[in-house]
Protein backbone atom coordinates (compact mmCIF):
# COMPACT_ATOMS: atom_id res chain seq x y z
CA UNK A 1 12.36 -12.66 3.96
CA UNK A 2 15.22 -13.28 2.06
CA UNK A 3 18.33 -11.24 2.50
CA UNK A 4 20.91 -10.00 -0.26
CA UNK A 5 24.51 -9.42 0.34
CA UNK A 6 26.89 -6.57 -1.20
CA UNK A 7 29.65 -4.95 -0.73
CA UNK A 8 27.77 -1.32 0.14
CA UNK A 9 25.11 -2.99 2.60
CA UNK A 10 22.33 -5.79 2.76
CA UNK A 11 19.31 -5.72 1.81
CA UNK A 12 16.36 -7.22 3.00
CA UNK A 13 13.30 -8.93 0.06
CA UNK A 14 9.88 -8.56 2.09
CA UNK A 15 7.66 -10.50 -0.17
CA UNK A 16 3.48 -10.39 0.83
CA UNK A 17 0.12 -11.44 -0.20
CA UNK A 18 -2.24 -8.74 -0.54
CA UNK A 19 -5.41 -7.38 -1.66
CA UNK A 20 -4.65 -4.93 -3.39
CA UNK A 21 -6.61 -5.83 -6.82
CA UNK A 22 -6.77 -2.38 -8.94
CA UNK A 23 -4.63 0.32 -10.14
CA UNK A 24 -6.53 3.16 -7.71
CA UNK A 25 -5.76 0.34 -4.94
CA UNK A 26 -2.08 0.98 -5.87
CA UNK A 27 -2.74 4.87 -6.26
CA UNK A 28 -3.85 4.41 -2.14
CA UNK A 29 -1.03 2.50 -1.40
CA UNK A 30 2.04 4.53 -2.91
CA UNK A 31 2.16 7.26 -0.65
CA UNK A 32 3.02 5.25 2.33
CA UNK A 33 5.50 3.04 0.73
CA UNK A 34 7.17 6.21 -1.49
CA UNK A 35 7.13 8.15 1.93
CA UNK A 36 9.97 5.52 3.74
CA UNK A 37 12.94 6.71 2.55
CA UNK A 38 14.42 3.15 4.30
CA UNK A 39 12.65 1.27 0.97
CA UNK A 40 14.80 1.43 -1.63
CA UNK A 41 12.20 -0.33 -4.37
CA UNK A 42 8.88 -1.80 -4.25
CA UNK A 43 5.99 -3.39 -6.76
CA UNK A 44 2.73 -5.22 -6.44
CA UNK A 45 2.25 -7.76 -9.09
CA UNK A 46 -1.48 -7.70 -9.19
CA UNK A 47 -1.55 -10.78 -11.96
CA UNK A 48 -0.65 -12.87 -9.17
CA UNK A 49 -3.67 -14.52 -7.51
CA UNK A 50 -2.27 -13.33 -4.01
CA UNK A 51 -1.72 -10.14 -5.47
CA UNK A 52 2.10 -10.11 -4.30
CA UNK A 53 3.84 -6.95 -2.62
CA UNK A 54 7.32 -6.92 -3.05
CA UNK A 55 9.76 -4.47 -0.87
CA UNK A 56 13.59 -3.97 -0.90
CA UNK A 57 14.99 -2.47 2.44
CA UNK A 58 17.46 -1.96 4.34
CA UNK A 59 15.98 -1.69 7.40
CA UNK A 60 12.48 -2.09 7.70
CA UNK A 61 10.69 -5.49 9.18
CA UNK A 62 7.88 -7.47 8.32
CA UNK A 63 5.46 -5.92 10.59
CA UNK A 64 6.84 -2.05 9.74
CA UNK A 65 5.08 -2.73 6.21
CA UNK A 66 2.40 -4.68 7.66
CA UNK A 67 1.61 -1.85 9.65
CA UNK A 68 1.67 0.87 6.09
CA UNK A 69 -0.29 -1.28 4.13
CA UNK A 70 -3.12 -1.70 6.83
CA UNK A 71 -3.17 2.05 7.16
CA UNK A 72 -3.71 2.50 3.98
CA UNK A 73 -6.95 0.42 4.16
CA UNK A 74 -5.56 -3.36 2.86
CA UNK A 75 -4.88 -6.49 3.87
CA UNK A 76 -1.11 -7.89 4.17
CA UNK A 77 0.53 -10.83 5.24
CA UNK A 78 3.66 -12.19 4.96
CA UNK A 79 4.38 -14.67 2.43
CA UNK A 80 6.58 -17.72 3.90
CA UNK A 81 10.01 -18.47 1.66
């Protein structure tokens, strides 16, 4: 995790490997991550061979988007600095 400093608040980079591979993977996905309101941005960068999630919150933990991308049906884990 890797956190940014501002003068309005701080914000928290959650950056994961996933396995999410295809464009209807990321259709599945969406609605969980567009439903936080506490994610302020997010993008999967399926080019990369771990298929990299990457989240901007204020708020939200490792294991909070752990837990949405599993429900969704897919794989995630944390990607070390």
């Amino acid at each position: 995790m890797i956190t940014v400093l501002n003068r309005e608040s701080t914000i928290n980079i959650l950056v994961f490997k996933t396995d999410i591979r295809f464009s209807n993977d990321v259709t599945k996905v969406a609605p969980a991550l567009n439903s936080q309101p506490a994610i302020r941005r997010w993008n999967i960068d399926r080019s990369d061979i771990d298929k990299v999630l990457r989240i901007e919150s204020d708020s939200l933990q490792v294991q909070d988007i752990i837990g949405l991308v599993q429900q969704a049906g897919y794989h995630c884990e944390e990607l070390p600095d």
